[in-house]
N, C-alpha and C. Protein backbone atom coordinates (compact mmCIF):
# COMPACT_ATOMS: atom_id res chain seq x y z
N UNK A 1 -7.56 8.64 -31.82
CA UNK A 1 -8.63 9.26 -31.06
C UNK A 1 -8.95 10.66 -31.54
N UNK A 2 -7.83 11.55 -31.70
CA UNK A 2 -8.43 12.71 -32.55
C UNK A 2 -8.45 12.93 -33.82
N UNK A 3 -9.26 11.69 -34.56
CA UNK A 3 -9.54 11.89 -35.97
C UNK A 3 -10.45 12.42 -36.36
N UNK A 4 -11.69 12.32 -35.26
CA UNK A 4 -12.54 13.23 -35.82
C UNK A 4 -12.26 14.36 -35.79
N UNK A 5 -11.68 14.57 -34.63
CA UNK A 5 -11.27 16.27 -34.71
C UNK A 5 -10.65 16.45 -36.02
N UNK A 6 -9.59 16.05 -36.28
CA UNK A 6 -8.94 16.66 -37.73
C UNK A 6 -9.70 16.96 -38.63
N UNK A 7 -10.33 15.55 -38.71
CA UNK A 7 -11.76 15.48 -40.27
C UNK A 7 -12.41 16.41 -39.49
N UNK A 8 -13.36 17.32 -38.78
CA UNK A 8 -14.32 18.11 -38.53
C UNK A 8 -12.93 19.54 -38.79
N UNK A 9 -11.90 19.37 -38.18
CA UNK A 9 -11.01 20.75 -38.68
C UNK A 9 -10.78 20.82 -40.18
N UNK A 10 -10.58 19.86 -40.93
CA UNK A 10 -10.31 20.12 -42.53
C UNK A 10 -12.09 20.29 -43.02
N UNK A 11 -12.97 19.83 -42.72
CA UNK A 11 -14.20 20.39 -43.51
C UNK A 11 -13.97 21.69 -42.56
N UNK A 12 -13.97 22.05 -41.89
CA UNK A 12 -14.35 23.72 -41.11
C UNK A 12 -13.35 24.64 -41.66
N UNK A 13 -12.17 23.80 -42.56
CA UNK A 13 -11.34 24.97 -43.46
C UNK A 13 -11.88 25.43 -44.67
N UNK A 14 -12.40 24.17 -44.50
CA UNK A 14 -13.19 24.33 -46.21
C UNK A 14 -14.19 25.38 -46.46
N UNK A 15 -14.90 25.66 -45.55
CA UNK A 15 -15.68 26.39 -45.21
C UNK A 15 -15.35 27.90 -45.47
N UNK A 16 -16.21 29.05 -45.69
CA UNK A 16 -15.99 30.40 -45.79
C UNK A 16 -16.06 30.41 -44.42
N UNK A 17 -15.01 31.43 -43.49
CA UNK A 17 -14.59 31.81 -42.12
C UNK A 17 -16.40 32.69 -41.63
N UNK A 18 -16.61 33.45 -42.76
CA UNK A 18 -17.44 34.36 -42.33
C UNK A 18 -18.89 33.92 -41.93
N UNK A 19 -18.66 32.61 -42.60
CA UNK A 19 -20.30 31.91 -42.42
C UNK A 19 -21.04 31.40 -41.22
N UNK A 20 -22.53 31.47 -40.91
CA UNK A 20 -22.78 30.84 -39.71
C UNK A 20 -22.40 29.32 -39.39
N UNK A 21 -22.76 28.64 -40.54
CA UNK A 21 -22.08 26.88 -40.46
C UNK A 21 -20.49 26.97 -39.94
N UNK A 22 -19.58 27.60 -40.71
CA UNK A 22 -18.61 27.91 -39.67
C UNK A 22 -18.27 28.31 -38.49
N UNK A 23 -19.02 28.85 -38.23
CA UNK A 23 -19.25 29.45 -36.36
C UNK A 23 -19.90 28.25 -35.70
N UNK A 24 -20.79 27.52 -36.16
CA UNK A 24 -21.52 26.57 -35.63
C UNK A 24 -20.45 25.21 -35.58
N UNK A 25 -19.84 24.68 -36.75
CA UNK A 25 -19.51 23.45 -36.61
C UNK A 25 -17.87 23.82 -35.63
N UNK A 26 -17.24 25.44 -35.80
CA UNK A 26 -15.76 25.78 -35.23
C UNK A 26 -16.57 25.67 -33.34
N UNK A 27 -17.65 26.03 -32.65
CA UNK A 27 -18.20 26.13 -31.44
C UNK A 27 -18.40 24.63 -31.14
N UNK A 28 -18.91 23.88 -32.07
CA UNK A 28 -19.64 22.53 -31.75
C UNK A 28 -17.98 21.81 -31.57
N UNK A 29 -17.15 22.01 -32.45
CA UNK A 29 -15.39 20.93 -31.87
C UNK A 29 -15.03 21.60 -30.90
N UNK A 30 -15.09 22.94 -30.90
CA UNK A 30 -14.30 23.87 -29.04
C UNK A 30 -15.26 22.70 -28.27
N UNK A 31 -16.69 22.24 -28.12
CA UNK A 31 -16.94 21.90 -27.26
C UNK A 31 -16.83 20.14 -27.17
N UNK A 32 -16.72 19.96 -28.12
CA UNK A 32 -16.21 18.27 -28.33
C UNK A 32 -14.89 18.37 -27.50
N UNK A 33 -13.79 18.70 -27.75
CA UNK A 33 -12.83 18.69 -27.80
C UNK A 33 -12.61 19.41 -26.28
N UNK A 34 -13.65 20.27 -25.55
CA UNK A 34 -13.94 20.43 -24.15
C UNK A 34 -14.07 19.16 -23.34
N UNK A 35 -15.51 18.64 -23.83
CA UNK A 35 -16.14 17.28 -23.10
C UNK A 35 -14.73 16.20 -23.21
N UNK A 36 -14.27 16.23 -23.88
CA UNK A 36 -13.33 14.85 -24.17
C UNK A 36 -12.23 14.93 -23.29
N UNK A 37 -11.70 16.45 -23.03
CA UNK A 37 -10.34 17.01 -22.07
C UNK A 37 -11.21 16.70 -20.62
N UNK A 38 -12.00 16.94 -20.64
CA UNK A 38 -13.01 16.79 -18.95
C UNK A 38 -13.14 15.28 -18.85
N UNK A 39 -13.41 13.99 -19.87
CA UNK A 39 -13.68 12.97 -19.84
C UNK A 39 -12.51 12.40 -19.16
N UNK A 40 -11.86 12.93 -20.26
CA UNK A 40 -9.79 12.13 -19.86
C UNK A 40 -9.62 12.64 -18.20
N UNK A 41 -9.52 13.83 -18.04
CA UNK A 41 -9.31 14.33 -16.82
C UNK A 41 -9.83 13.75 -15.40
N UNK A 42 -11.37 13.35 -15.61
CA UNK A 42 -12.10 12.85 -14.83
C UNK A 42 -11.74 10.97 -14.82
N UNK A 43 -11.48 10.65 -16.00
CA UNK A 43 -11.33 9.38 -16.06
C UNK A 43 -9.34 8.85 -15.23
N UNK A 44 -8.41 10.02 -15.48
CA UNK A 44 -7.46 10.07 -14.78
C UNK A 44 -7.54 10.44 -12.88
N UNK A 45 -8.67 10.98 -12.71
CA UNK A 45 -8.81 11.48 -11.50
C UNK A 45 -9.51 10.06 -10.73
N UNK A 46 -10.08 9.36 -11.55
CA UNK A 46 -10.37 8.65 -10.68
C UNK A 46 -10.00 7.16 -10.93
N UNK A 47 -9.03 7.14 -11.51
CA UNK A 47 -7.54 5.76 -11.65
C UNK A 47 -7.05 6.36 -10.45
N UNK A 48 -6.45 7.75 -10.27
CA UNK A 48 -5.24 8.21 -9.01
C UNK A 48 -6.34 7.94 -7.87
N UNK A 49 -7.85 7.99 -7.58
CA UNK A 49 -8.64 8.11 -6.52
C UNK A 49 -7.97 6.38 -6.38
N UNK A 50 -8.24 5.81 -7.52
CA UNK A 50 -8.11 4.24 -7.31
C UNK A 50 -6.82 3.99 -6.25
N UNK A 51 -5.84 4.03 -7.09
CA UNK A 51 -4.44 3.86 -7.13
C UNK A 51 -4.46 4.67 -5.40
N UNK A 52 -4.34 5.40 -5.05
CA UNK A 52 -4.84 5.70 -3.58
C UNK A 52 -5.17 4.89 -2.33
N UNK A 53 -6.36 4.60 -2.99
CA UNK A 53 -7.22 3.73 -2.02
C UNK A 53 -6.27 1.89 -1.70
N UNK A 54 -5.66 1.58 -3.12
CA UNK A 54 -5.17 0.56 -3.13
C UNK A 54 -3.75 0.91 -2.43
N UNK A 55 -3.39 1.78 -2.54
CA UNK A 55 -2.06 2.43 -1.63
C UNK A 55 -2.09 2.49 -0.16
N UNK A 56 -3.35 2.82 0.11
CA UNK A 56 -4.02 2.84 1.51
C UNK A 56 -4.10 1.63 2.15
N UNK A 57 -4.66 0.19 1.14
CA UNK A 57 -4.97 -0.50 1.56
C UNK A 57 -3.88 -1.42 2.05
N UNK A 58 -2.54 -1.33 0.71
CA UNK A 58 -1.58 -2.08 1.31
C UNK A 58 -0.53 -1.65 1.83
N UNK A 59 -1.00 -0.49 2.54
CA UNK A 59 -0.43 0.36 4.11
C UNK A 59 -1.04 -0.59 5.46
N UNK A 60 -2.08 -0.55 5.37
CA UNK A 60 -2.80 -0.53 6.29
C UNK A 60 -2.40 -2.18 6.51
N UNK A 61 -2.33 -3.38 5.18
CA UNK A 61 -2.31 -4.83 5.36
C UNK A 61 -0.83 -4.34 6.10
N UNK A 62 -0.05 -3.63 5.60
CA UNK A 62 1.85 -4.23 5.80
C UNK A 62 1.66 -3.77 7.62
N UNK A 63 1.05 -3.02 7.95
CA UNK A 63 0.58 -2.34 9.50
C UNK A 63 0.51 -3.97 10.23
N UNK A 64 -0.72 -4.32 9.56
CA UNK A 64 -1.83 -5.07 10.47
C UNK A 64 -0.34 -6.48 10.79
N UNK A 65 0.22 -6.83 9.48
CA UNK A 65 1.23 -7.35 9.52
C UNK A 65 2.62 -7.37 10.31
N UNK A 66 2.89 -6.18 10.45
CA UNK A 66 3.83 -6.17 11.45
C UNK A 66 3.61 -6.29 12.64
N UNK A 67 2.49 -5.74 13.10
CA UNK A 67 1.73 -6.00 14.16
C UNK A 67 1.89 -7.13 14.82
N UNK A 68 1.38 -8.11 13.93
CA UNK A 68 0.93 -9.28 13.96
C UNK A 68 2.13 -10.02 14.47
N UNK A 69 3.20 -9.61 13.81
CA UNK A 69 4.88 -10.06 13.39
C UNK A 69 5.50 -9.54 15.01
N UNK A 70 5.12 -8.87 15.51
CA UNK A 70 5.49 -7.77 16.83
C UNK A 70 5.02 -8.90 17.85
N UNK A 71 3.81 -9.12 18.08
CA UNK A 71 3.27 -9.71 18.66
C UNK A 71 3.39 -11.31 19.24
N UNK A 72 3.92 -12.06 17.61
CA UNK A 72 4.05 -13.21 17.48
C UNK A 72 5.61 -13.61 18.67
N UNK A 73 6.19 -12.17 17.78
CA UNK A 73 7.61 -12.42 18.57
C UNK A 73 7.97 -12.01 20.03
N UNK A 74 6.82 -11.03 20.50
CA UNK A 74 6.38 -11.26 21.85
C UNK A 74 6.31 -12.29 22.84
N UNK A 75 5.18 -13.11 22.50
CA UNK A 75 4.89 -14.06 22.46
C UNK A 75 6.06 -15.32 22.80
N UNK A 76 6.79 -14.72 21.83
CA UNK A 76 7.72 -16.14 21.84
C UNK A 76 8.98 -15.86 23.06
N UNK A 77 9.24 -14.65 23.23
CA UNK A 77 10.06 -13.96 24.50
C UNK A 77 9.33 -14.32 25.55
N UNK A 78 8.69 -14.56 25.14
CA UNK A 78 8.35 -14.77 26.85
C UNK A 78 7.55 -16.00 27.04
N UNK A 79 7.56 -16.72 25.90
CA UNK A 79 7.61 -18.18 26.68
C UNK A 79 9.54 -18.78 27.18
N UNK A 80 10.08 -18.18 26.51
CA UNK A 80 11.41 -17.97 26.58
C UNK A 80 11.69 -17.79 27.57
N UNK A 81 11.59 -17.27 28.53
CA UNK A 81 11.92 -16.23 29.60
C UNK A 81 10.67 -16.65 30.44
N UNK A 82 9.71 -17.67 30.41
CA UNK A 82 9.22 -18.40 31.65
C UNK A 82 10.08 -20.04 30.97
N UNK A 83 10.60 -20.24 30.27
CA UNK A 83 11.03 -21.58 30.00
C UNK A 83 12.54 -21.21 30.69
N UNK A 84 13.04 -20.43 30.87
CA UNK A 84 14.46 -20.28 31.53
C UNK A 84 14.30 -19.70 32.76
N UNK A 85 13.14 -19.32 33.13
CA UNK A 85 12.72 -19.27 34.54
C UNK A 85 12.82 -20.85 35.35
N UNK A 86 11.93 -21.38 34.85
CA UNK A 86 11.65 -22.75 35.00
C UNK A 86 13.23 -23.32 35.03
N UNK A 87 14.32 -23.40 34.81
CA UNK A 87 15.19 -23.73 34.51
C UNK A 87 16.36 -23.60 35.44
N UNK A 88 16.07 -22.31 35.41
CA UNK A 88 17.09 -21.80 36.47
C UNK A 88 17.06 -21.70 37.88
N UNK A 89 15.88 -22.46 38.59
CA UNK A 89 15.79 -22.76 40.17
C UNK A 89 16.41 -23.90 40.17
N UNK A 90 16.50 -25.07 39.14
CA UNK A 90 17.11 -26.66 39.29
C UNK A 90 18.67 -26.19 39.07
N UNK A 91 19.05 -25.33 38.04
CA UNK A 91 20.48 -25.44 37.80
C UNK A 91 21.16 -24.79 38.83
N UNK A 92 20.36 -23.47 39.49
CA UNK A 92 21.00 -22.82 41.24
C UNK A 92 21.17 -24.25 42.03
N UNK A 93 19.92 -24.81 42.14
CA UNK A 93 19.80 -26.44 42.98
C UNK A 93 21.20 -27.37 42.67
N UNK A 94 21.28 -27.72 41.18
CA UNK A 94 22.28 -28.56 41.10
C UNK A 94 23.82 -27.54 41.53
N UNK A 95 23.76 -26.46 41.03
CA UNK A 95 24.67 -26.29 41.29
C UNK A 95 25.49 -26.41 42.71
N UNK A 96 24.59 -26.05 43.88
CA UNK A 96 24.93 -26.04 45.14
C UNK A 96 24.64 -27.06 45.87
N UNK A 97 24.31 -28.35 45.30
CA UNK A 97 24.25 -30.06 45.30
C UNK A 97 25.82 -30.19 44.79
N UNK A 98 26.50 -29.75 43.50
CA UNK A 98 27.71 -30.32 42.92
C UNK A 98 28.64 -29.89 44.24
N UNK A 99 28.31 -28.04 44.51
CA UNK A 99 29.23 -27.91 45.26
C UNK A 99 29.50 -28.17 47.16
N UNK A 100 28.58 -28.66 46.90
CA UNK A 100 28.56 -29.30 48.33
C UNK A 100 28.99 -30.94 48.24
N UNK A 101 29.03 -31.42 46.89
CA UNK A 101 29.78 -32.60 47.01
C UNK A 101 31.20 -32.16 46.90
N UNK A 102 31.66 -31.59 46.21
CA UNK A 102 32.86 -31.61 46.00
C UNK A 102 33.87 -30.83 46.81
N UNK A 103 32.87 -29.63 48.04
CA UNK A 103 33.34 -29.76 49.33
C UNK A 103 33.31 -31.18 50.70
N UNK A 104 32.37 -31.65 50.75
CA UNK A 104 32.46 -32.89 51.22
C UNK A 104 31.51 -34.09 50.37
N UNK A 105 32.74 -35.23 49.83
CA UNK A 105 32.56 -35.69 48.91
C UNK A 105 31.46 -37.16 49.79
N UNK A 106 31.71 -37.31 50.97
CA UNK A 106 31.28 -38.40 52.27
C UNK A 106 29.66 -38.11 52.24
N UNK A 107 29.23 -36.70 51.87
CA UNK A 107 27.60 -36.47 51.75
C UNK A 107 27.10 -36.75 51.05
N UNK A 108 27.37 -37.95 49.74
CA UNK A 108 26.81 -37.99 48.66
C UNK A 108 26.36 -39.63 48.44
């Protein structure tokens, strides 16, 4: 990538220092060699803008995800916990059915 630069630095040696073509072609690479540091710079600034946004985004999915994951398992507690609701008025029942047989066994 900086070949032209070299080739434009070895003809600009070649050159007498004192001459206007030397002032002209040594100003014209300062500014090549400007535009190209601003190109890279700008072209790096906005990969990291990228790289960001895609950072953002799979913040925001792993969020929506746990969420989701929070919720699900919510959900499942407490069908849990009305399914052992449900459960536990028959097993109080049986239980004090067993023990009323096995205090008087003649009631059964």
């Amino acid at each position: 990538p900086l070949m032209e630069e070299e080739d434009e630095l070895r003809k600009l040696e070649s050159l007498p220092k004192d001459s206007s073509l030397y002032q002209m072609r040594k100003k014209h690479l300062e500014e090549m060699l400007s535009l190209k540091y601003e190109a890279e710079t700008l072209k790096q600034e906005a990969e990291r803008d990228d790289l960001t946004r895609q950072v953002d985004a799979m913040k925001k999915e792993h969020e929506r995800s746990e969420w989701i994951q929070t919720q699900q398992q919510q959900l499942l507690e407490a069908k849990y916990r009305k399914h052992l609701a449900r459960e536990r008025p028959l097993n109080a029942v049986e239980r004090e059915l067993e023990k009323r047989q096995a205090e008087d066994p003649s009631s059964a």
